[in-house]
Protein backbone atom coordinates (compact mmCIF):
# COMPACT_ATOMS: atom_id res chain seq x y z
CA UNK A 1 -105.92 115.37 -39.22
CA UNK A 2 -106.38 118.11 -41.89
CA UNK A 3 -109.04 117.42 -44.16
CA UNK A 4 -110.33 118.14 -47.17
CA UNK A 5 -113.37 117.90 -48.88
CA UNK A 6 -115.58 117.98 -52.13
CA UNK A 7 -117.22 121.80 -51.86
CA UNK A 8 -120.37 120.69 -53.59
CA UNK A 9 -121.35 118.71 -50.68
CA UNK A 10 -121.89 121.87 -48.52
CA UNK A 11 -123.14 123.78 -51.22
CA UNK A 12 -126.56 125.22 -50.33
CA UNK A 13 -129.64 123.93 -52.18
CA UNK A 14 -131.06 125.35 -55.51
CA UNK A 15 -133.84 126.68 -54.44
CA UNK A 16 -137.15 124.87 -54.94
CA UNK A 17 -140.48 124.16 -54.00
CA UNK A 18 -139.61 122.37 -51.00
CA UNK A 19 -139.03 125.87 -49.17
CA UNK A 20 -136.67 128.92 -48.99
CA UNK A 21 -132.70 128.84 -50.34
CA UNK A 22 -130.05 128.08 -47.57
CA UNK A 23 -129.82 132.47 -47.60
CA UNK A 24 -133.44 132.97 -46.83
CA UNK A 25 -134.69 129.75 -44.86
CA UNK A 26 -135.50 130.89 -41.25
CA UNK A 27 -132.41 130.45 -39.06
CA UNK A 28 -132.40 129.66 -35.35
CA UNK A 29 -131.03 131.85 -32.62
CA UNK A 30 -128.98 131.15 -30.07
CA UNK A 31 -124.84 130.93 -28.84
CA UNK A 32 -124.50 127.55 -26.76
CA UNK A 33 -120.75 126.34 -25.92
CA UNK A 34 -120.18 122.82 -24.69
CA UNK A 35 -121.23 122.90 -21.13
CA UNK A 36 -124.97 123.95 -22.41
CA UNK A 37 -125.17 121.44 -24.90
CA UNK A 38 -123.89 118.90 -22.12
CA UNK A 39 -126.59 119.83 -19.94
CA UNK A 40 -129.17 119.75 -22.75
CA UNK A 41 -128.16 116.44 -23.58
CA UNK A 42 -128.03 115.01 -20.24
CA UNK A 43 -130.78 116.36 -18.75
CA UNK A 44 -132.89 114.41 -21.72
CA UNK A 45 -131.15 111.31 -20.49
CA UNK A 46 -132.65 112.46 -17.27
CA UNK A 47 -130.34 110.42 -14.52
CA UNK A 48 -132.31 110.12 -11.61
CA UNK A 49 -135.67 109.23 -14.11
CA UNK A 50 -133.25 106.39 -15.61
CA UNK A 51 -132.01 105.57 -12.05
CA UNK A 52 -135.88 105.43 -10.55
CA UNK A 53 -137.69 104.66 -13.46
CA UNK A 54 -136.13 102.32 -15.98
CA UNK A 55 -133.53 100.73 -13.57
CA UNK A 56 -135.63 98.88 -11.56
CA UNK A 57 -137.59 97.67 -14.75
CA UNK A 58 -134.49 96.27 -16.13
CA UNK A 59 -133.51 94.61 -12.94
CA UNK A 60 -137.24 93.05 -12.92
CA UNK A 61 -137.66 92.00 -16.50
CA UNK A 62 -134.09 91.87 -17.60
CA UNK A 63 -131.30 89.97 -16.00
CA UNK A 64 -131.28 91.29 -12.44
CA UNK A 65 -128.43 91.88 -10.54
CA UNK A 66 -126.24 91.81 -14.00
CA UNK A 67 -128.29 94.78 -14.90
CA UNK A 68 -125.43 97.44 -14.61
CA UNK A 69 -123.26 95.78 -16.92
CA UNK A 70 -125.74 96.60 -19.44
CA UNK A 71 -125.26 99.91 -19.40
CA UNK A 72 -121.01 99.44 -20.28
CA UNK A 73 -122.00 97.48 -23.29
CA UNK A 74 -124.15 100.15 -23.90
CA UNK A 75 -122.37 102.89 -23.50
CA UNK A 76 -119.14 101.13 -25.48
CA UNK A 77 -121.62 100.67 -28.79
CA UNK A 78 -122.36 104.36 -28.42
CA UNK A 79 -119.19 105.54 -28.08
CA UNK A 80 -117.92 103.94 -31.57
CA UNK A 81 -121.36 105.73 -32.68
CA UNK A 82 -120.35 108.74 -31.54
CA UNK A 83 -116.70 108.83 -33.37
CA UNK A 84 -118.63 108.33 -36.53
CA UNK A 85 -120.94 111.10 -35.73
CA UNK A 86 -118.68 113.52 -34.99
CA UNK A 87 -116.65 113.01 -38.35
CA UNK A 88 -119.11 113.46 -40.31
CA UNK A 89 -120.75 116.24 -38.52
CA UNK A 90 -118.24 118.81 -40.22
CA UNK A 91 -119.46 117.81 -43.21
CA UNK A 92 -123.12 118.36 -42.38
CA UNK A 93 -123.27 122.37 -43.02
CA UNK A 94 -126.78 122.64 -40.88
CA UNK A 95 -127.79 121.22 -38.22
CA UNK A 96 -128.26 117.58 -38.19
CA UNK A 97 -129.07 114.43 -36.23
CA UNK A 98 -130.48 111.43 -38.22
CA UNK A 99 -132.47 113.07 -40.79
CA UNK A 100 -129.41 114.91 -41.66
CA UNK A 101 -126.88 112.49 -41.79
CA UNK A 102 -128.75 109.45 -42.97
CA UNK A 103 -130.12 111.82 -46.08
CA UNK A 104 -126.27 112.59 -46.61
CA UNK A 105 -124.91 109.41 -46.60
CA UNK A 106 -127.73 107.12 -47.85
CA UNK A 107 -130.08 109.30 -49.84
CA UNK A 108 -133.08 111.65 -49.16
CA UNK A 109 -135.28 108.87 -49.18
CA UNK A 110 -134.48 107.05 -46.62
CA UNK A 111 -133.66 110.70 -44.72
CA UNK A 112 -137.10 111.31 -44.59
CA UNK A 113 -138.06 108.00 -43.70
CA UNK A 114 -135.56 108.12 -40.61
CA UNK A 115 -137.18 111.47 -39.37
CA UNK A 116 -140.54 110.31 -39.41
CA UNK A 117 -139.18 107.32 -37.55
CA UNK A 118 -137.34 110.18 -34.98
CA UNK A 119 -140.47 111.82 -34.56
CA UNK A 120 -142.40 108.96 -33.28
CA UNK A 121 -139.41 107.73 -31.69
CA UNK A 122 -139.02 111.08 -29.26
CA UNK A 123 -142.83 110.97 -29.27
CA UNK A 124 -142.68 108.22 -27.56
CA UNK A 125 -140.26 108.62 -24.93
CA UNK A 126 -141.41 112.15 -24.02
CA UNK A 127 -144.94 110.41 -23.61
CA UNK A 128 -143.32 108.04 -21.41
CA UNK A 129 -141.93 110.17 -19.34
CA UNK A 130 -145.57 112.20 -18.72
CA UNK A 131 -146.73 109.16 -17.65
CA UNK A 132 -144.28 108.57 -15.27
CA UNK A 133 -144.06 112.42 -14.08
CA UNK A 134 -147.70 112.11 -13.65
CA UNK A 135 -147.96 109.59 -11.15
CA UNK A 136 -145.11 110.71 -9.35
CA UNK A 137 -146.85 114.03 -8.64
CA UNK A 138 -149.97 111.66 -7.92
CA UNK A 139 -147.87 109.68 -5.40
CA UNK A 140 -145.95 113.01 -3.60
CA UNK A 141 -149.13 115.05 -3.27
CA UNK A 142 -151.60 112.91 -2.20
CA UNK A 143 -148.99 111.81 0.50
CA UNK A 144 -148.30 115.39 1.46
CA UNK A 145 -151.89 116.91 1.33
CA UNK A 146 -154.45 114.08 1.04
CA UNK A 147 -155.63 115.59 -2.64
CA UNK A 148 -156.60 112.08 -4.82
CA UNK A 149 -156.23 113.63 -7.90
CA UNK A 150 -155.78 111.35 -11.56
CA UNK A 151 -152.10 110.90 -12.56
CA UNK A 152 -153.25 112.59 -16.09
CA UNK A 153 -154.09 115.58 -14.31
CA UNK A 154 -150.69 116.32 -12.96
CA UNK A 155 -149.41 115.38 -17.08
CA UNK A 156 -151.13 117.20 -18.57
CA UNK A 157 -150.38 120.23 -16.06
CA UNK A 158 -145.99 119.43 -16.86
CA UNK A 159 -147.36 119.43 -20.67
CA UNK A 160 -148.74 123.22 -20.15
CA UNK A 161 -145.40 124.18 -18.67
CA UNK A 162 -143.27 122.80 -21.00
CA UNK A 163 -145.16 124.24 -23.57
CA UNK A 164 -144.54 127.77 -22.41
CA UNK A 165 -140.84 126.80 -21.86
CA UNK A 166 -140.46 125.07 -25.56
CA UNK A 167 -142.03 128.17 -26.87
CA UNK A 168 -139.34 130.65 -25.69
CA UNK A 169 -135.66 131.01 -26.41
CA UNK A 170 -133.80 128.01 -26.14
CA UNK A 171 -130.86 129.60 -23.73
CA UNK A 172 -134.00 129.81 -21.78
CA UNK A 173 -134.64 126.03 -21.26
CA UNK A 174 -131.00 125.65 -20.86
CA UNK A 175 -130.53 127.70 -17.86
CA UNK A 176 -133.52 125.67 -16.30
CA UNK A 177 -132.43 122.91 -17.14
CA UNK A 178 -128.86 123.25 -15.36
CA UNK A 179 -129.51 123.65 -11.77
CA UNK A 180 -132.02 120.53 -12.15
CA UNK A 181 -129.57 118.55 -13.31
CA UNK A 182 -126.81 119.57 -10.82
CA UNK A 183 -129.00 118.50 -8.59
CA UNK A 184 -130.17 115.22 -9.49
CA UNK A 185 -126.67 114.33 -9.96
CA UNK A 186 -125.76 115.37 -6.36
CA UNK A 187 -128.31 113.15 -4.61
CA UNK A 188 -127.67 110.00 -6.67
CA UNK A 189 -124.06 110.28 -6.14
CA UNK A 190 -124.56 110.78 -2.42
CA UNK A 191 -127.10 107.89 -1.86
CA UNK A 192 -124.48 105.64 -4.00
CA UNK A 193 -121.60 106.59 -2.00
CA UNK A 194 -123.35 106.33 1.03
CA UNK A 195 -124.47 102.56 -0.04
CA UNK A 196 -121.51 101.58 -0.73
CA UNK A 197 -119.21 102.61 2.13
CA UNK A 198 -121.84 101.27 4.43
CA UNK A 199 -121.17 98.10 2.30
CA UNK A 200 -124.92 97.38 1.45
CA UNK A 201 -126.97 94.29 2.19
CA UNK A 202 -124.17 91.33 1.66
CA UNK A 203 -120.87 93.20 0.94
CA UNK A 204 -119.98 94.64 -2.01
CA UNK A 205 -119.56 92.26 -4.98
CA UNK A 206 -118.80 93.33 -8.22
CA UNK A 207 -118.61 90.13 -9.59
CA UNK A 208 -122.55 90.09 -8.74
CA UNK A 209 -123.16 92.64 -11.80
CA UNK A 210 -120.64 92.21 -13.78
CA UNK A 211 -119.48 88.90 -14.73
CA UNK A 212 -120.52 86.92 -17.83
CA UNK A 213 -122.73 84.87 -16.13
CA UNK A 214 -124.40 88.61 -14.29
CA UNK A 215 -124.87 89.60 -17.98
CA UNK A 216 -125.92 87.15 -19.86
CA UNK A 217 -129.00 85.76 -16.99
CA UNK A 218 -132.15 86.05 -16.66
CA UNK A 219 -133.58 88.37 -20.19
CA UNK A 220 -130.88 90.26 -21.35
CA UNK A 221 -132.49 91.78 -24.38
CA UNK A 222 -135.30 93.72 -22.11
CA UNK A 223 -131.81 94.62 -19.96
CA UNK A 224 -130.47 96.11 -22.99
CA UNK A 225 -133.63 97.69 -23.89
CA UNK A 226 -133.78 99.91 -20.74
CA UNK A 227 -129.87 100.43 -20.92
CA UNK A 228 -129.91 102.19 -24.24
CA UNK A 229 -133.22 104.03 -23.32
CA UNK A 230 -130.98 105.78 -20.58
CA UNK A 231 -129.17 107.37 -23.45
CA UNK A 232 -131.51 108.36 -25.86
CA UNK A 233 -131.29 111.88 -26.56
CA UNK A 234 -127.28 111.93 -25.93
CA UNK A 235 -127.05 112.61 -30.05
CA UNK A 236 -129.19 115.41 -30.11
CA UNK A 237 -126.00 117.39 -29.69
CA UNK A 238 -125.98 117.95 -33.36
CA UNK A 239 -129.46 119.02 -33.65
CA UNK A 240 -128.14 122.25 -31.76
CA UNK A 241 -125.59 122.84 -34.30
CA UNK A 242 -127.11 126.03 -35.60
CA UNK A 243 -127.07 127.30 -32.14
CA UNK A 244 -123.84 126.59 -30.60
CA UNK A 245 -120.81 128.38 -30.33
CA UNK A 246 -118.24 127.15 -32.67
CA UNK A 247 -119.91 123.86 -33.82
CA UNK A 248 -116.90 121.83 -35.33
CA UNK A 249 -115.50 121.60 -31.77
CA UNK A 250 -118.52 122.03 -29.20
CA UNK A 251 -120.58 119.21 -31.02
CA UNK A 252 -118.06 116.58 -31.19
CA UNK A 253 -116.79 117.82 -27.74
CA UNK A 254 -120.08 117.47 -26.34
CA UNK A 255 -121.23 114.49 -27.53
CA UNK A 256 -118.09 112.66 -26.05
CA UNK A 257 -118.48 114.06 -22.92
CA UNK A 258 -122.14 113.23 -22.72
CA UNK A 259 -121.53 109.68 -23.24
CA UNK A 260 -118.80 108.94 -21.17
CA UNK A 261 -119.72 110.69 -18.00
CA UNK A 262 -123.75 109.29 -18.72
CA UNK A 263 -121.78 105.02 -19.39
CA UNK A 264 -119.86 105.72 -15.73
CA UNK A 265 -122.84 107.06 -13.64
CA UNK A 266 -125.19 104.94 -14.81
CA UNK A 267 -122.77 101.50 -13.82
CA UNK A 268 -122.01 103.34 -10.82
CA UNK A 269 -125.70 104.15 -9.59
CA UNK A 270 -127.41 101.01 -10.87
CA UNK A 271 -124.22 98.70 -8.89
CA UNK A 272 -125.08 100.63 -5.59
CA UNK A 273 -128.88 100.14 -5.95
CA UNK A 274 -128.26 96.28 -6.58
CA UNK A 275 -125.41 96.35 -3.69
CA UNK A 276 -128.36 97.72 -1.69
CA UNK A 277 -130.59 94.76 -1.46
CA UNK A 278 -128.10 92.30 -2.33
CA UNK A 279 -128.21 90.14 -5.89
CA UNK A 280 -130.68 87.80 -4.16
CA UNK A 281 -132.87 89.89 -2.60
CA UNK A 282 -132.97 93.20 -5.79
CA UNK A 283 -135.54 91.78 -7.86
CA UNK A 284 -137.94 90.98 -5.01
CA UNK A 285 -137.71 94.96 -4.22
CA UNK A 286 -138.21 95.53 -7.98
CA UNK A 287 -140.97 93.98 -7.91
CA UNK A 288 -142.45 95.26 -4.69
CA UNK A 289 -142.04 98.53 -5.75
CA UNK A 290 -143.50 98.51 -9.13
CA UNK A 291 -146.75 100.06 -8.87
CA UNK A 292 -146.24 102.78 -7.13
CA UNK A 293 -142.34 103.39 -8.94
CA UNK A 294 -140.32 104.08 -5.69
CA UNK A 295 -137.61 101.53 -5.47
CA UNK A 296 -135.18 104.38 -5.29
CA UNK A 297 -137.07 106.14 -2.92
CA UNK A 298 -137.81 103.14 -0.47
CA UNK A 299 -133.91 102.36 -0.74
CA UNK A 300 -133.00 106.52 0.12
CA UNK A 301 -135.22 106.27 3.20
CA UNK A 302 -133.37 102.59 4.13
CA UNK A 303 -130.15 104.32 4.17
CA UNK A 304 -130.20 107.91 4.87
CA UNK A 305 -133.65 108.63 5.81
CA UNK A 306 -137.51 109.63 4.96
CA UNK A 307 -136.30 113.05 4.77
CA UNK A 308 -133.84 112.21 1.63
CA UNK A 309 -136.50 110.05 -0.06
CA UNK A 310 -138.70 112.93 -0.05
CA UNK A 311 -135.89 115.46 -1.70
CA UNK A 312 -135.17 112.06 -4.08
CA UNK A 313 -138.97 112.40 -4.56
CA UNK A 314 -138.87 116.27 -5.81
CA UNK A 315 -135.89 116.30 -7.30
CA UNK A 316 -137.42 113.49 -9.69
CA UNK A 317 -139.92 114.95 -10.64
CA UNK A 318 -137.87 117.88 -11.23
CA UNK A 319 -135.70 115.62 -13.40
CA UNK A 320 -138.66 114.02 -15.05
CA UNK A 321 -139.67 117.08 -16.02
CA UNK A 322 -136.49 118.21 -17.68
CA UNK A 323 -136.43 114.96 -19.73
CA UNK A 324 -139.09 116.05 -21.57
CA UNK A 325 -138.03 119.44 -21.75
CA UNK A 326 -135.65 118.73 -23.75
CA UNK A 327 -137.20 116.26 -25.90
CA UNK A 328 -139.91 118.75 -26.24
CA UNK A 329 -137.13 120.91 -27.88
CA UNK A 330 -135.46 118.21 -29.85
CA UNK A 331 -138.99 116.94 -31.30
CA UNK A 332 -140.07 120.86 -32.19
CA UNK A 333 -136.87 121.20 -34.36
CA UNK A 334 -137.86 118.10 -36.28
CA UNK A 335 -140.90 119.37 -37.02
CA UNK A 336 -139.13 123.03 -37.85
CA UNK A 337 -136.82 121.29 -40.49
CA UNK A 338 -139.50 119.20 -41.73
CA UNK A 339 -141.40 121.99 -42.42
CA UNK A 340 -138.67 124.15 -43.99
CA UNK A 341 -138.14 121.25 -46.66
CA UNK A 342 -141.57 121.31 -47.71
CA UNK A 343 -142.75 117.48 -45.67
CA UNK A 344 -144.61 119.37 -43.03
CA UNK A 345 -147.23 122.49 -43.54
CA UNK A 346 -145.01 125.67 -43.88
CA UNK A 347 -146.36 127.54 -40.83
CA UNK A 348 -144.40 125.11 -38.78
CA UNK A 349 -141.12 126.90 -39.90
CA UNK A 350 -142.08 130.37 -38.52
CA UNK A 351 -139.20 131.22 -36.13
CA UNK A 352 -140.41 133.46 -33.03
CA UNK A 353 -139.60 137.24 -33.69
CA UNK A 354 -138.34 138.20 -30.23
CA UNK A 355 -137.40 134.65 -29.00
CA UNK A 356 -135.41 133.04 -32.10
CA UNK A 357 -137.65 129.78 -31.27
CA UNK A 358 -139.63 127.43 -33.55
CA UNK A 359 -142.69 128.70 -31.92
CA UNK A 360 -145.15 127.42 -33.98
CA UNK A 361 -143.64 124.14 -34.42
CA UNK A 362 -143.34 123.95 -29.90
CA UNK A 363 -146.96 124.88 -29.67
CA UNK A 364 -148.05 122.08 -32.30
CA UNK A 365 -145.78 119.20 -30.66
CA UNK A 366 -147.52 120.33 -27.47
CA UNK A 367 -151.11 120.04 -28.72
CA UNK A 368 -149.62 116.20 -29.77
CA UNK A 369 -148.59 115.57 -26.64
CA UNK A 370 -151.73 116.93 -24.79
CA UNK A 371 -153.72 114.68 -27.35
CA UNK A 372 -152.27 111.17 -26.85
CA UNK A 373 -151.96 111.60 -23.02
CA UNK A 374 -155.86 112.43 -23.21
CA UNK A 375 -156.06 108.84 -25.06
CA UNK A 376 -153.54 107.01 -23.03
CA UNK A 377 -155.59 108.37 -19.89
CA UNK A 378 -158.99 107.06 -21.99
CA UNK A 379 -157.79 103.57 -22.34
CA UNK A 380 -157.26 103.37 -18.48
CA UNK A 381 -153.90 101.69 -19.10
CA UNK A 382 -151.28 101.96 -15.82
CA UNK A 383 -148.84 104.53 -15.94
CA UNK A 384 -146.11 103.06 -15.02
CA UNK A 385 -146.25 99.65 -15.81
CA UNK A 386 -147.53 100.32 -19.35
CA UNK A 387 -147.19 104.07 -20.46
CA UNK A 388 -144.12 104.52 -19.43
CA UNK A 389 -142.67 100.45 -19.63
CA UNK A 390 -144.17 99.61 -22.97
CA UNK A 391 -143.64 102.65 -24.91
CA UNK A 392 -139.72 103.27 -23.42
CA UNK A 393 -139.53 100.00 -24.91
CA UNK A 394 -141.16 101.23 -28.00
CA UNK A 395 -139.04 103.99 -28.41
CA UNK A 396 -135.61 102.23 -27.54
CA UNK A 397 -136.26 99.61 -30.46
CA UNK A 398 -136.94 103.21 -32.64
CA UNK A 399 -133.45 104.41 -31.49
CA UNK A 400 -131.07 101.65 -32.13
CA UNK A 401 -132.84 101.60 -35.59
CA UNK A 402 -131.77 104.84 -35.97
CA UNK A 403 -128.72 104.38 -34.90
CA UNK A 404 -127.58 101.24 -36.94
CA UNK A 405 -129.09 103.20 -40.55
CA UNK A 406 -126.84 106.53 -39.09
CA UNK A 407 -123.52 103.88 -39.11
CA UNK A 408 -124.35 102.87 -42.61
CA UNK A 409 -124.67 106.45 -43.92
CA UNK A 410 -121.36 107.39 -42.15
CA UNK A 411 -119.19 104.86 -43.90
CA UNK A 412 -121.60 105.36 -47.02
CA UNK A 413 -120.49 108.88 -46.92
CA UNK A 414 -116.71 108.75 -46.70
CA UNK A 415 -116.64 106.34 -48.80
CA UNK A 416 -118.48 108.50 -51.23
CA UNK A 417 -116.87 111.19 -51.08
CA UNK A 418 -112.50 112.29 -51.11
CA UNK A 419 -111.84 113.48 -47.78
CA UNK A 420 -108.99 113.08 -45.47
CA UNK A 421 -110.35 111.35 -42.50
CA UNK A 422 -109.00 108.53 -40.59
CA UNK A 423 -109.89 105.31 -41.65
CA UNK A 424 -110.98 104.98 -37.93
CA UNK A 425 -113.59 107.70 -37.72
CA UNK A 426 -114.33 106.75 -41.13
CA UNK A 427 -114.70 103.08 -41.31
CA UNK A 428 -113.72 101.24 -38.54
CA UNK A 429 -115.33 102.73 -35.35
CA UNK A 430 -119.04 103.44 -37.48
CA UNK A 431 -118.90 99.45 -38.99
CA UNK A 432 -118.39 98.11 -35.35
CA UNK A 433 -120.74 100.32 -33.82
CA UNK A 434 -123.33 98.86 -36.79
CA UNK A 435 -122.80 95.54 -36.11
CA UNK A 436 -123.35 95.98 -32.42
CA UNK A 437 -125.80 97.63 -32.55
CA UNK A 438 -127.64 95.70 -35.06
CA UNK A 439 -126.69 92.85 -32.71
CA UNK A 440 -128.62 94.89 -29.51
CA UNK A 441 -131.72 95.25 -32.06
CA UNK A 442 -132.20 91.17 -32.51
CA UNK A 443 -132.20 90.78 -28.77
CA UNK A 444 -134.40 94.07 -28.00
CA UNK A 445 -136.78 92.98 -30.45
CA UNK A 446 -136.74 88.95 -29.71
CA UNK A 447 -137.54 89.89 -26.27
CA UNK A 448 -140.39 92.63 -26.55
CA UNK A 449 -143.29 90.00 -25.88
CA UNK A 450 -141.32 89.74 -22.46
CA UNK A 451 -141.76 93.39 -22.14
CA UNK A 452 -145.28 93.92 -22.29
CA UNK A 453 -146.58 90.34 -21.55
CA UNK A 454 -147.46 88.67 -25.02
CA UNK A 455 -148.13 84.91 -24.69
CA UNK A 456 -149.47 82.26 -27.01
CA UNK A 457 -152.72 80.05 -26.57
CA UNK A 458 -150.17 77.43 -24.14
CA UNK A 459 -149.33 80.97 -21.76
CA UNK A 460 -145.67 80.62 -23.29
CA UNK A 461 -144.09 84.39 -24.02
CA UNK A 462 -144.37 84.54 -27.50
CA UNK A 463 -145.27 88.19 -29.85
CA UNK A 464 -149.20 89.08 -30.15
CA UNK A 465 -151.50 91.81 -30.74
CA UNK A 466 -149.46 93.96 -28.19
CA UNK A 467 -146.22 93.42 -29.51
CA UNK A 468 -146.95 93.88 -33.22
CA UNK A 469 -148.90 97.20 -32.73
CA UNK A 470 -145.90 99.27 -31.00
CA UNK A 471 -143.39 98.24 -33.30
CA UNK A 472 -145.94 98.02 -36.63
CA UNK A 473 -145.92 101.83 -35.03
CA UNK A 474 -142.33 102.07 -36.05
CA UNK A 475 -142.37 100.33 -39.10
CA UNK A 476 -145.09 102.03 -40.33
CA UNK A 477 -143.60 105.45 -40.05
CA UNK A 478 -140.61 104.53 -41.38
CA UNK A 479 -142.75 103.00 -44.51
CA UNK A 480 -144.56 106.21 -44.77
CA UNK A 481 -141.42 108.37 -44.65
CA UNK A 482 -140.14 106.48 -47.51
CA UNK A 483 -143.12 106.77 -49.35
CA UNK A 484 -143.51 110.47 -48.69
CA UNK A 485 -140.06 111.08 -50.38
CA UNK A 486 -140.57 108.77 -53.12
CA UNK A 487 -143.82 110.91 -53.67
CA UNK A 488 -141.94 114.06 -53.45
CA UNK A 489 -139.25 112.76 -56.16
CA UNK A 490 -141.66 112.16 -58.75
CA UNK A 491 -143.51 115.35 -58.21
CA UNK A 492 -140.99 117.94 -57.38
CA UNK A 493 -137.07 116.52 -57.86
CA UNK A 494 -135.51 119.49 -57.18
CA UNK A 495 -137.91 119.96 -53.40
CA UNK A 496 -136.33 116.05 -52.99
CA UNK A 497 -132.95 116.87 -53.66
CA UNK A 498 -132.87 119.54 -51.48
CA UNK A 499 -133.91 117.19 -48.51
CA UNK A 500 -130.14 116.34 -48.19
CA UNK A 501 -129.49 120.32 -46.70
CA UNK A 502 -132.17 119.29 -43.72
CA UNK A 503 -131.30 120.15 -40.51
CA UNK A 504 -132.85 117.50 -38.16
């Protein structure tokens, strides 16, 4: 539809304390379209990680063989997210994810309180994902060459090169990021294909995953956990909107695209890998596989051969690797916009001269990264079966958060304000993707002790010490985003004001 809208919402801030007018703040560089964004976007979903990393711990700890049904309910919630999104996101004159629209539609408050709550959200996941990265290298080269390095060795080597990436233009990291993900695509399609027509273990029986009785066994709120982790990072398409080529249509374009194609292959390459080893057999495997994270592999070699475990085996890495590219990229911008408005020191918004990059905001989420991998590595704790288990768990509980306060500042907003936008996009999808979601949150969060083992004095699952640190984690930056705000208000109301022009 046409629409029309209220100019004072775009209106750039008065300037302030909080940093430079919309005219003088520094401005990233760049001209994505859609298919860079896409790959950006995807690649932080990272297929083949979600495929051979998370997968097999939802079929373990969640409900099995129903497992890839997960990721349809999953995907459905998002989509009604995204349709909210995407209205909105005209309305949003900078770039934006949560921060952005949550200060729009809510208030700057709880804005900030949602970034801070990004930050150690994507913190979290990209930390994850070192862990995991690390001991694949661990696994691959001591197998190849005999060399018994530490897992945090090989992390904190993919932190170094990331760094340099992050640091440079981003049309840079997007045209290493493509042929990765091409890639990774390829073989997971091929080994599913191949799975299939060869008919598995038992037959193929979709009834196995996806009936009621598939979805709802076993723990379905750890299932759901690792389902929506698969797609964290899909909204990040708006935090490129700055640096894409005609952002009313790429963004919305992109983040529909994202979602959809993400929803089928996920169903599609989760079904094979339970078709595989059969419903009765595909936890055992889980299981069996779990310490050294190779279900995928051991199932490539059962079907096609050693030879295409070992190319599943580079290619990801290679796809671990551009997972946290790219939230190495998102997470830098966060800081760069933070910065900008005055929450973080200045110096983080210096944009690179020659590469149009937040360079000093890359090299300080790098020097975070480095530094919690050193203490994760410290406190001896497994790589797989806590870094990256417990805190993808942490950050998926982050992420729906997110996601249910982004649905309330969508309707919030249109509500708000007199533009002519479909009661759909408006309403309608962004209330049913709240309730949902909110829904996913009760389970995600009543089965977290599950997730990383709590149990009471009687050995019955129940939420400890464990399970009240990571998400006290959460809560507490969400507290202390709130309170930063509410600091900033009293000192300096124009500086808080201005927090609704962020661009994160």
């Amino acid at each position: 539809m046409t629409t029309t809208i209220n100019q004072s919402i775009c209106k750039p801030p008065t300037a302030g304390t909080a940093g430079a007018t919309a005219s003088t703040r520094p401005e990233l560089a760049g001209s994505l379209g859609t298919g860079a964004i896409v790959f950006m976007v995807v690649a932080a979903a990272a297929p083949l990680t979600v495929l051979g990393g998370g997968t097999p711990v939802g079929i373990l700890l969640g409900n099995g063989a129903g497992f890839p049904s997960t990721f349809i309910i999953a995907g459905l919630a998002l989509a009604l997210f995204s349709v909210g999104l995407s209205a909105m996101a005209r309305y949003v004159p900078r770039s934006g994810a949560f921060f952005a629209y949550i200060s729009q539609g809510l208030n700057p408050t709880w804005g900030l309180a949602a970034a801070m709550l990004a930050m150690v959200t994507y913190t979290a996941i990209q930390l994850s994902v070192y862990c995991l990265i690390g001991l694949q290298l661990q696994t691959g080269i001591e197998a190849v060459t005999g060399a018994n390095l530490p897992w945090w060795a090989y992390s904190f080597l993919m932190v170094a090169i990331v760094a340099f990436l992050g640091y440079r233009r981003i049309d840079m990291s997007s045209k290493v990021l493509g042929p990765l993900l091409v890639a990774e695509i390829g073989v997971v399609v091929i080994l599913s294909a191949v799975i299939l027509a060869r008919g598995g273990a038992h037959g193929i029986d979709p009834a196995a995953s996806f009936s009621p009785a598939a979805v709802a066994s076993g723990a379905p709120g750890v299932a759901l956990m690792f389902s929506i982790a698969g797609f964290i990072g899909f909204e990040s398409t708006a935090v490129y909107r700055s640096e894409a080529r005609d952002p009313d249509r790429t963004i919305p374009r992109a983040t529909y695209i994202a979602v959809a194609f993400v929803t089928v292959l996920y169903a599609f390459s989760s079904f094979a890998l339970v078709s595989a080893w059969g419903s009765d057999r595909v936890q055992q495997v889980a299981g069996e596989t779990l310490a050294k994270g190779n279900m995928l592999q051991v199932t490539a070699q059962a079907y096609i051969g050693p030879w295409y475990a070992a190319v599943i085996s580079l290619l990801l890495i290679t796809s671990l690797f551009a997972c946290v590219l790219s939230f190495h990229n998102v997470l830098a911008r966060y800081m760069f916009s933070l910065s900008t408005h005055g929450v973080l020191p200045r110096g983080l918004g210096t944009v690179h001269a020659r590469h149009g990059s937040p360079s000093r905001a890359s090299l300080a989420q790098s020097a975070t990264a480095a530094g919690i991998v050193l203490v994760i590595a410290l406190l001896g704790a497994d790589p797989y079966a806590q870094g990256f288990t417990w805190l993808s768990g942490m950050a998926t509980v982050g992420f729906v958060t997110l996601m249910v306060l982004t649905c309330l500042a969508v309707v919030t907003f249109f509500i708000r304000h007199d533009i002519d936008v479909s009661l759909w996009s408006s309403g309608i999808a962004p209330g049913l993707g709240a309730v949902a979601l909110t829904t996913f949150l009760y389970f995600i969060i009543s089965n977290f002790p599950t997730l990383v083992g709590d149990a009471d004095s009687g050995g019955h699952t129940a939420a400890g010490p464990l399970t009240y640190t990571l998400l006290g984690i959460l809560a507490a930056s969400l507290l202390a985003g709130a309170a930063r705000a509410l600091l900033l208000r009293r000192k300096d109301p124009t500086a808080y004001h201005n927090l609704v022009d962020a661009d994160a």
